[in-house]
PDB file of N, CA and C in Angstrom:
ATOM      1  N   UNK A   1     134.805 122.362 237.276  1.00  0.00           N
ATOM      2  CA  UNK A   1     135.599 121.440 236.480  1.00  0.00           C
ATOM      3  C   UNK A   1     136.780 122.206 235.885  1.00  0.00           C
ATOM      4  N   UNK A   2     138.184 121.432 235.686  1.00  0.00           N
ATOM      5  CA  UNK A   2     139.099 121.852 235.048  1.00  0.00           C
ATOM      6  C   UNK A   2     138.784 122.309 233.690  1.00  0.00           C
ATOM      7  N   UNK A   3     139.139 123.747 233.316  1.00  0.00           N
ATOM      8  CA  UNK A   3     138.904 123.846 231.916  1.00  0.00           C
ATOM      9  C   UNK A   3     140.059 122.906 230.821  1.00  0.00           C
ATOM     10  N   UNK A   4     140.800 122.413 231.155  1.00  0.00           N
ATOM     11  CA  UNK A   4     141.426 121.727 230.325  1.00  0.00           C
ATOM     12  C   UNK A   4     140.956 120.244 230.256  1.00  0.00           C
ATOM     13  N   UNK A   5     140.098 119.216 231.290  1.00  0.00           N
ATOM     14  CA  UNK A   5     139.484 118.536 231.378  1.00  0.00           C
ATOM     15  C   UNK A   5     138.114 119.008 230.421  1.00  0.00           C
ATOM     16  N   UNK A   6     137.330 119.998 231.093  1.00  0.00           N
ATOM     17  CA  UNK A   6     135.918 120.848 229.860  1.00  0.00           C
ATOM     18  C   UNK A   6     136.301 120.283 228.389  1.00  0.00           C
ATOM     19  N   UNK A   7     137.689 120.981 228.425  1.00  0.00           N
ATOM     20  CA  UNK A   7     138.252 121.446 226.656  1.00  0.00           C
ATOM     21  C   UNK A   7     138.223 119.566 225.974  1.00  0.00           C
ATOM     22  N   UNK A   8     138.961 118.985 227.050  1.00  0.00           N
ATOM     23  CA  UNK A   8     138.831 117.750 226.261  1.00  0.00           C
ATOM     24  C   UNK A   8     137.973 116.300 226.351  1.00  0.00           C
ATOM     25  N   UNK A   9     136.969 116.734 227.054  1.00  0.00           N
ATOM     26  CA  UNK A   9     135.334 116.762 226.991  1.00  0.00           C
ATOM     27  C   UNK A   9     134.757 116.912 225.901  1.00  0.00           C
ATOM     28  N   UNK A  10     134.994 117.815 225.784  1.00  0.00           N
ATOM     29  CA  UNK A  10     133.865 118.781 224.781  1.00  0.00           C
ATOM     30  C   UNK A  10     134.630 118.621 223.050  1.00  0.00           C
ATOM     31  N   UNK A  11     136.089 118.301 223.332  1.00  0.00           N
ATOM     32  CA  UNK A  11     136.689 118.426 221.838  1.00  0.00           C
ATOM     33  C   UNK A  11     136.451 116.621 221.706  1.00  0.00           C
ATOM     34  N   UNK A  12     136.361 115.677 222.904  1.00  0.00           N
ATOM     35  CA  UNK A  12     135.792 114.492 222.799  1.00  0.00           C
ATOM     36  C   UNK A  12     134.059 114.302 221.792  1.00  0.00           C
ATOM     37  N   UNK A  13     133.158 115.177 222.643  1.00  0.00           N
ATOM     38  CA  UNK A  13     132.088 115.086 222.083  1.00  0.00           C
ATOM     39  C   UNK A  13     131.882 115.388 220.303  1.00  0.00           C
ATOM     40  N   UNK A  14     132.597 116.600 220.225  1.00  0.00           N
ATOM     41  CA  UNK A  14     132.764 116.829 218.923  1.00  0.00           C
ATOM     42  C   UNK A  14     132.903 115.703 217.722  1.00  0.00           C
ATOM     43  N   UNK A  15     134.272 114.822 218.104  1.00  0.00           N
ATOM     44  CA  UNK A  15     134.483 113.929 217.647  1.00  0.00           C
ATOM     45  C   UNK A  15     133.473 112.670 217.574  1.00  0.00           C
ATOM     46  N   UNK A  16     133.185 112.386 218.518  1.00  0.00           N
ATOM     47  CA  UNK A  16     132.242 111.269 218.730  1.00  0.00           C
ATOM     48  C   UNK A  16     130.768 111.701 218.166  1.00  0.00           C
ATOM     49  N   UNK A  17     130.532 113.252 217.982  1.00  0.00           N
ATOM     50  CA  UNK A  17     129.162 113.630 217.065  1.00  0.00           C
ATOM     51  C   UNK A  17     129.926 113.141 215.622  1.00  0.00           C
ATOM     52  N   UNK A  18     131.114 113.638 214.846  1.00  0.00           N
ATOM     53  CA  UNK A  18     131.741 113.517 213.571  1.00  0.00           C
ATOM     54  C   UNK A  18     131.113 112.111 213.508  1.00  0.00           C
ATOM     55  N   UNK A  19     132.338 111.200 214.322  1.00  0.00           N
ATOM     56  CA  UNK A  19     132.178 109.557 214.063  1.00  0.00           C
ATOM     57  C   UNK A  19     130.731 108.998 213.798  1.00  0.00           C
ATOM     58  N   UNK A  20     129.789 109.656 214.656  1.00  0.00           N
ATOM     59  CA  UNK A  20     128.321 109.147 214.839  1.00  0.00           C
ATOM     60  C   UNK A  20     127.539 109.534 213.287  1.00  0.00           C
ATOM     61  N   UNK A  21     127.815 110.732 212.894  1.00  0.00           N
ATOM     62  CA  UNK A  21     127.442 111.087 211.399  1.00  0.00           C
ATOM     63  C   UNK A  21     128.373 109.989 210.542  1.00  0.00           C
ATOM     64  N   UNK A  22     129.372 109.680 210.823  1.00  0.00           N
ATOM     65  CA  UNK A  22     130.220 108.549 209.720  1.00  0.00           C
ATOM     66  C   UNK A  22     129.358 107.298 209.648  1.00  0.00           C
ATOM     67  N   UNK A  23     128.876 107.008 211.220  1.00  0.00           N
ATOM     68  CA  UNK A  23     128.496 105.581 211.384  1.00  0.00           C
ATOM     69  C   UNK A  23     127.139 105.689 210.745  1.00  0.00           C
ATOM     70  N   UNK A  24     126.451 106.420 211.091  1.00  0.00           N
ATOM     71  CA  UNK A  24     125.079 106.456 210.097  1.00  0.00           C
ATOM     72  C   UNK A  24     125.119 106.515 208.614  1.00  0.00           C
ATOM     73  N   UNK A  25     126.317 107.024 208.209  1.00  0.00           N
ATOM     74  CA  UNK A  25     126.558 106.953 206.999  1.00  0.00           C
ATOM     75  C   UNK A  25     126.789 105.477 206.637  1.00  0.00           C
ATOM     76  N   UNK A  26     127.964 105.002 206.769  1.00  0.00           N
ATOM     77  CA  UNK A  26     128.610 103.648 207.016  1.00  0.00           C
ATOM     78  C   UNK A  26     126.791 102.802 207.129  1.00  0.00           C
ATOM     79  N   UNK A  27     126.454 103.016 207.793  1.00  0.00           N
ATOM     80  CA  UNK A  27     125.157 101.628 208.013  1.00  0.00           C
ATOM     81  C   UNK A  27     124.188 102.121 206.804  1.00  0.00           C
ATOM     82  N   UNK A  28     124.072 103.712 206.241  1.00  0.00           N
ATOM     83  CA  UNK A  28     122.897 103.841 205.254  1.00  0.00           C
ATOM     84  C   UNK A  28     123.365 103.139 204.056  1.00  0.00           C
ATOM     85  N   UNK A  29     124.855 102.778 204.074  1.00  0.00           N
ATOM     86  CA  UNK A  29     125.238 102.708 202.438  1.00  0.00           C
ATOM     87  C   UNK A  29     125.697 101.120 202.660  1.00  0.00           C
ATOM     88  N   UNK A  30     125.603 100.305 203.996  1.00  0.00           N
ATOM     89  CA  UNK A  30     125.614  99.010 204.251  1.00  0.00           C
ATOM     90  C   UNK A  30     127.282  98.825 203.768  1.00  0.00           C
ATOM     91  N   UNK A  31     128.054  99.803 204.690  1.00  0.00           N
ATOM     92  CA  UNK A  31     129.309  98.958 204.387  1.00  0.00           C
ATOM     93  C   UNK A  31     129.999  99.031 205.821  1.00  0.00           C
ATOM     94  N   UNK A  32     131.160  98.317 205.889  1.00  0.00           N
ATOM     95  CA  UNK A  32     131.514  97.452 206.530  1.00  0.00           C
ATOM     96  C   UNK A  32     132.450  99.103 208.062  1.00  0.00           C
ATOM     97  N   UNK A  33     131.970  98.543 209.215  1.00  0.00           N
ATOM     98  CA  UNK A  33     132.051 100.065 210.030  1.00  0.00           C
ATOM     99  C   UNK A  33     133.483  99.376 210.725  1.00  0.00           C
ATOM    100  N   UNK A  34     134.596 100.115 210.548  1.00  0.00           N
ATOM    101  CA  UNK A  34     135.375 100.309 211.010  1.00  0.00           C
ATOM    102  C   UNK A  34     136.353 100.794 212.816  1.00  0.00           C
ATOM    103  N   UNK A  35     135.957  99.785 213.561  1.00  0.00           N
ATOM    104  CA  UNK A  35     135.819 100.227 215.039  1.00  0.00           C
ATOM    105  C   UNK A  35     136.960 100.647 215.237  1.00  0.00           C
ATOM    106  N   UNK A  36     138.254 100.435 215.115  1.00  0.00           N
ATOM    107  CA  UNK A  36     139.283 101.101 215.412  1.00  0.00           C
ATOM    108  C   UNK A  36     139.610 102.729 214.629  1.00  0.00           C
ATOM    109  N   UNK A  37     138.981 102.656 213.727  1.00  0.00           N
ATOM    110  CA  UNK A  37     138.881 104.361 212.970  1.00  0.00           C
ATOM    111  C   UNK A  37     138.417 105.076 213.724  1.00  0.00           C
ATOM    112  N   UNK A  38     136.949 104.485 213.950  1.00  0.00           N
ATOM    113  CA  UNK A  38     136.151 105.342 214.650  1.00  0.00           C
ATOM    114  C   UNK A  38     137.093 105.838 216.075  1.00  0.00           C
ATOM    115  N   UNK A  39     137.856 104.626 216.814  1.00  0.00           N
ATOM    116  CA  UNK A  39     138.346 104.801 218.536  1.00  0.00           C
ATOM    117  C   UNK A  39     139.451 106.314 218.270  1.00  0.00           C
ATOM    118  N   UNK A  40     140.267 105.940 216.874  1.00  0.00           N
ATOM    119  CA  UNK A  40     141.282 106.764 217.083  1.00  0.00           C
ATOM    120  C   UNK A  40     140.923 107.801 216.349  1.00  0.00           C
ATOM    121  N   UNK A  41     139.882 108.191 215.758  1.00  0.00           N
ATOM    122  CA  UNK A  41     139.127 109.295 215.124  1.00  0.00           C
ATOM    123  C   UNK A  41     138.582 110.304 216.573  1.00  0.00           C
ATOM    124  N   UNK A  42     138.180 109.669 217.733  1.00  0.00           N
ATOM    125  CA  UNK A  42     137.778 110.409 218.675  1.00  0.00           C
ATOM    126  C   UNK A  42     138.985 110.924 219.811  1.00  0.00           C
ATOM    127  N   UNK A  43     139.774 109.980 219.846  1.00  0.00           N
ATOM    128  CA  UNK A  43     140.794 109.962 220.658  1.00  0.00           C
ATOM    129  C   UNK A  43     141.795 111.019 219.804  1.00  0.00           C
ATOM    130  N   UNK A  44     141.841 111.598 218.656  1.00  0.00           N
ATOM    131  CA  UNK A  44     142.373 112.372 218.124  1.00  0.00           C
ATOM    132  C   UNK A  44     141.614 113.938 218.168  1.00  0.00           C
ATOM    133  N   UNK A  45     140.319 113.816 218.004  1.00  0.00           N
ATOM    134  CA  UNK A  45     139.553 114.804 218.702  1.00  0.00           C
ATOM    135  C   UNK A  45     139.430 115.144 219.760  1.00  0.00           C
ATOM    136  N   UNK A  46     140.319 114.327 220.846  1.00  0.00           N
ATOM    137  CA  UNK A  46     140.471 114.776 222.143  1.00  0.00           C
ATOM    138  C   UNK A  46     141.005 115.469 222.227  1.00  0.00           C
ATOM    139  N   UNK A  47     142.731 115.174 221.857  1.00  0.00           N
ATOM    140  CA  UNK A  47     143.678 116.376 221.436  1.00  0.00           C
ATOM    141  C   UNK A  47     143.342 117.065 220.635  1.00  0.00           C
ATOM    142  N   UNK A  48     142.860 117.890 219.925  1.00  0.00           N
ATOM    143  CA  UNK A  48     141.981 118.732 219.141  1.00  0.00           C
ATOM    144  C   UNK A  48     141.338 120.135 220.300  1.00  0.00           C
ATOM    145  N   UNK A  49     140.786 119.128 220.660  1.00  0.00           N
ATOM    146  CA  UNK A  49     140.070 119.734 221.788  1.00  0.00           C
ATOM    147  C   UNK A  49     140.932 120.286 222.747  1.00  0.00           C
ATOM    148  N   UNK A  50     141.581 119.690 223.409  1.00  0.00           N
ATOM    149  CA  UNK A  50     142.863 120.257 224.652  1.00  0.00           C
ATOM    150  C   UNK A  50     143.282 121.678 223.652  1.00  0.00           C
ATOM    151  N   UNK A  51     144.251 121.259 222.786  1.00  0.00           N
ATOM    152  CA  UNK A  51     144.972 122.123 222.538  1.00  0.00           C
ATOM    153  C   UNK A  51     144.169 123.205 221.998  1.00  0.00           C
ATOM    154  N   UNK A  52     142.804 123.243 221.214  1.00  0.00           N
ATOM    155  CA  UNK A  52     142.439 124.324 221.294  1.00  0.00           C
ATOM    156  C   UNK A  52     142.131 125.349 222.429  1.00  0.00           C
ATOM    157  N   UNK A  53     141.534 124.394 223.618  1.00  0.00           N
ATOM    158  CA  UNK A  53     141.461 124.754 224.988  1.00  0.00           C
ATOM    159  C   UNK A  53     142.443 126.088 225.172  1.00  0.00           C
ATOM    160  N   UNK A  54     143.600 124.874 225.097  1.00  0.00           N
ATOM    161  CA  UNK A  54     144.766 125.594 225.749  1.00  0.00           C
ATOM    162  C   UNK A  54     145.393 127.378 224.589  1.00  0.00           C
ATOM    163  N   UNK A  55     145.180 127.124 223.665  1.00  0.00           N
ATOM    164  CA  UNK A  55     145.566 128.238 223.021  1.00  0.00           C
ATOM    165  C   UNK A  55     144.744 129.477 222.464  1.00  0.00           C
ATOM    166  N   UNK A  56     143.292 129.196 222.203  1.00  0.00           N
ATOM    167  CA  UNK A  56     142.456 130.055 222.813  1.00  0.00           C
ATOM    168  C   UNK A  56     141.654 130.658 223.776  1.00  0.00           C
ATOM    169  N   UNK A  57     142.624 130.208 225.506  1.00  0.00           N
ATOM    170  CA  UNK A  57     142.360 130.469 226.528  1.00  0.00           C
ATOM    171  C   UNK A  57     140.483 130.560 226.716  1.00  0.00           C
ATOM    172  N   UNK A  58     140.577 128.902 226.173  1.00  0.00           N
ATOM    173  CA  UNK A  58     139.307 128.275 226.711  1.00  0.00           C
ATOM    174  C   UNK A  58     138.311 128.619 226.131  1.00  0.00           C
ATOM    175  N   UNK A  59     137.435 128.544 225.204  1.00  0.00           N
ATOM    176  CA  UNK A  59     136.019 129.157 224.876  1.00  0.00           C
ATOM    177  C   UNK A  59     135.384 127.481 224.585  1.00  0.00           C
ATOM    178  N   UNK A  60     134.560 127.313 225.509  1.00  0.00           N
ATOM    179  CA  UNK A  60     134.133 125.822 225.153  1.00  0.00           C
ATOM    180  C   UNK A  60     133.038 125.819 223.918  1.00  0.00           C
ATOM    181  N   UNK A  61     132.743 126.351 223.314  1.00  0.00           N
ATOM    182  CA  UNK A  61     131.801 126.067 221.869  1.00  0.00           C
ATOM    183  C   UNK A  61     133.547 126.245 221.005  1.00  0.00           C
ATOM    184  N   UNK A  62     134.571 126.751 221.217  1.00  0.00           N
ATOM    185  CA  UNK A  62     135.466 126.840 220.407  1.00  0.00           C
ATOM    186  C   UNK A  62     136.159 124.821 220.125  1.00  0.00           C
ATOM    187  N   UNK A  63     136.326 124.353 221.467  1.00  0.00           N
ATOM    188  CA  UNK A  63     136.469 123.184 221.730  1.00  0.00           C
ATOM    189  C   UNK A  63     135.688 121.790 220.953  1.00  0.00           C
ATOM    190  N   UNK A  64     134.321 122.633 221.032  1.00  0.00           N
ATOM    191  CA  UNK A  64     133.718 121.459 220.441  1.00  0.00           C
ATOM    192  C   UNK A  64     133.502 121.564 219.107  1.00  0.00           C
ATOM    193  N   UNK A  65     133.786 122.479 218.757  1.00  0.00           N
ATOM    194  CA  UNK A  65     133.803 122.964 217.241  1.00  0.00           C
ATOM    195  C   UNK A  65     135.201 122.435 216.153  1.00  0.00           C
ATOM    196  N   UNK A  66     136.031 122.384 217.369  1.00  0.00           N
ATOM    197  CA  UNK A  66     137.380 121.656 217.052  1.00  0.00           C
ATOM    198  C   UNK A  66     137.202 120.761 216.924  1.00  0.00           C
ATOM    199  N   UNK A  67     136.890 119.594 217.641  1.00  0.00           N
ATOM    200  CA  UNK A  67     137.044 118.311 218.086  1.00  0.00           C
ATOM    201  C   UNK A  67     135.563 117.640 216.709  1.00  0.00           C
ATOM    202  N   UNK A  68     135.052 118.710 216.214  1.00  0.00           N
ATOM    203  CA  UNK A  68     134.426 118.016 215.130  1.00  0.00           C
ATOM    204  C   UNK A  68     134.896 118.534 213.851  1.00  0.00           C
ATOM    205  N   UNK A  69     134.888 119.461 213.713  1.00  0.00           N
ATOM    206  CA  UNK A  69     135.744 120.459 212.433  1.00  0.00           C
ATOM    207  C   UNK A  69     137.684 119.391 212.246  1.00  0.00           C
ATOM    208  N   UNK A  70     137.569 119.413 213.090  1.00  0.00           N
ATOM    209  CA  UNK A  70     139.195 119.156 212.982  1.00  0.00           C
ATOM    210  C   UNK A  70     139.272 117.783 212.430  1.00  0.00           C
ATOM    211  N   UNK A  71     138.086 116.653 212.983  1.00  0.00           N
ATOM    212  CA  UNK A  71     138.488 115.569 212.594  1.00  0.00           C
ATOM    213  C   UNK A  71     137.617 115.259 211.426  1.00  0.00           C
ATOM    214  N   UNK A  72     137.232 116.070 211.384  1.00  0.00           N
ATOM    215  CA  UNK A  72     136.849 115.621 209.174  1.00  0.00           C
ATOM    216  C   UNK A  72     137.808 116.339 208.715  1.00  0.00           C
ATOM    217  N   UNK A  73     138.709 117.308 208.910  1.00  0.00           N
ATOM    218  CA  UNK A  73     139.344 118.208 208.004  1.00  0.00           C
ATOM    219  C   UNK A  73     141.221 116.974 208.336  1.00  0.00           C
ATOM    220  N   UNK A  74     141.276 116.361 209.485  1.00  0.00           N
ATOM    221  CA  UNK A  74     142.094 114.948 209.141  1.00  0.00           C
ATOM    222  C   UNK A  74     141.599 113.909 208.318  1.00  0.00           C
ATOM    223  N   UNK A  75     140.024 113.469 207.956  1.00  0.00           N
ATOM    224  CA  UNK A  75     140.193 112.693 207.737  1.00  0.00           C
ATOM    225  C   UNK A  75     140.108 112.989 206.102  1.00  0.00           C
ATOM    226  N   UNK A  76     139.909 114.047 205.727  1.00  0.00           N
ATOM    227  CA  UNK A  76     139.783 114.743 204.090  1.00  0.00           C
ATOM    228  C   UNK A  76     141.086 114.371 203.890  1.00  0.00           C
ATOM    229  N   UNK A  77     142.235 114.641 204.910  1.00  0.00           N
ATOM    230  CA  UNK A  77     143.512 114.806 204.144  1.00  0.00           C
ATOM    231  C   UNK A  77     143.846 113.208 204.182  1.00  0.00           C
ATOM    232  N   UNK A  78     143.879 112.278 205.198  1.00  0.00           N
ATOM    233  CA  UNK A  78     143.762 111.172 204.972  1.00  0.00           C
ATOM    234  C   UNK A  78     143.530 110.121 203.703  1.00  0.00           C
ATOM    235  N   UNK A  79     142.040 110.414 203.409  1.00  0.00           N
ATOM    236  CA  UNK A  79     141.299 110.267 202.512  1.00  0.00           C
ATOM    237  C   UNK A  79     142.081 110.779 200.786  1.00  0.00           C
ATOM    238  N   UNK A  80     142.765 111.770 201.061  1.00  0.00           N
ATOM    239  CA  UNK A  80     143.488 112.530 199.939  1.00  0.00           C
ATOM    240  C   UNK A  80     144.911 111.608 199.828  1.00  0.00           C
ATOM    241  N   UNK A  81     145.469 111.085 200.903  1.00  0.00           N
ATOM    242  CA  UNK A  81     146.944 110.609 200.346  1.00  0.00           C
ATOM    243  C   UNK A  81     146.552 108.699 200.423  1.00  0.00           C
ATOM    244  N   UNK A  82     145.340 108.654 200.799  1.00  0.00           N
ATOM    245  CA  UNK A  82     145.062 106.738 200.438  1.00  0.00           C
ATOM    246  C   UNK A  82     145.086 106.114 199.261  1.00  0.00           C
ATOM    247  N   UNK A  83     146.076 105.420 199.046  1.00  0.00           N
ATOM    248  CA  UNK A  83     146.659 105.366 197.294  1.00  0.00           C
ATOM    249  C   UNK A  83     146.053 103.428 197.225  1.00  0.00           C
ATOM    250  N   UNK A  84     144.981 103.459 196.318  1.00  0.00           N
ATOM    251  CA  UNK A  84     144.401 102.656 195.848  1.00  0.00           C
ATOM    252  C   UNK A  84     145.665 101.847 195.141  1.00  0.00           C
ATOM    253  N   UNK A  85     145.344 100.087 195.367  1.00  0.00           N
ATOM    254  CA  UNK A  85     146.043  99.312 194.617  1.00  0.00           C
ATOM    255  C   UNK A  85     145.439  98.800 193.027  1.00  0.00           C
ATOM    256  N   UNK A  86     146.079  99.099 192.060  1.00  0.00           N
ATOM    257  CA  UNK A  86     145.909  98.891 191.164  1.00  0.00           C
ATOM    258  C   UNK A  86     146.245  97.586 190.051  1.00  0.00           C
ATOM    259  N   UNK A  87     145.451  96.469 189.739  1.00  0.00           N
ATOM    260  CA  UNK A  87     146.016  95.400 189.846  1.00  0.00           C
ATOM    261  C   UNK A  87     145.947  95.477 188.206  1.00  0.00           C
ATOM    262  N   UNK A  88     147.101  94.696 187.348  1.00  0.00           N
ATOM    263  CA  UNK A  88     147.425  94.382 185.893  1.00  0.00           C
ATOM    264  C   UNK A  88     147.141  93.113 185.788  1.00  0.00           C
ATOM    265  N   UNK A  89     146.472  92.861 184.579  1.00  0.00           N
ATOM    266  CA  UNK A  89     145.561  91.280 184.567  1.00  0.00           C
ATOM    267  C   UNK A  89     146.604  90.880 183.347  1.00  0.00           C
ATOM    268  N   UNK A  90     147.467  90.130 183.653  1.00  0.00           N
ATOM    269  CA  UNK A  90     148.558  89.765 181.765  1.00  0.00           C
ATOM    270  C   UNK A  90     147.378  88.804 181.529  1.00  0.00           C
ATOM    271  N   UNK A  91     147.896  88.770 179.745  1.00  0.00           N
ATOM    272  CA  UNK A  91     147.518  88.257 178.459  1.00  0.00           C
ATOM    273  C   UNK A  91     147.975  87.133 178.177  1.00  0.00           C
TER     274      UNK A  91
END
């Protein structure tokens, strides 16, 4: 197999283990699961994956380590600039 195919395989799986820990989360605390987060949460761990591929000339535990490391450490920062609406009740 192509190692750049491997890399984004494996930086796939990563992601899709992350998402799978979200979704169990998401169903233990009974709230509402988000299918398009999850699609582009993995599909972002793909690229994760490639490009680590590609710039540490391939180590596949490096790949999948990306493709899960990487997409909680997007979605922390995410999570950090989501600016809650704050509503004023007049008198």
């Amino acid at each position: 197999m192509d190692p750049l195919y491997l890399a984004a395989l494996l930086g796939g799986v990563g992601g899709l283990t992350r998402g799978f820990i979200g979704l169990l989360k998401a169903l233990s605390m009974k709230r509402r699961i988000l299918w398009n987060y999850y699609a582009i949460t993995v599909a972002i761990a793909v690229v994760i994956g490639v490009f680590t591929g590609i710039i540490f000339d391939f180590d596949p535990r490096l790949s999948l380590l990306a493709g899960y490391a990487g997409t909680d450490i997007l979605e922390g920062i995410y999570k950090s600039f989501n600016v809650q609406k704050v509503y004023v009740r007049k008198k």
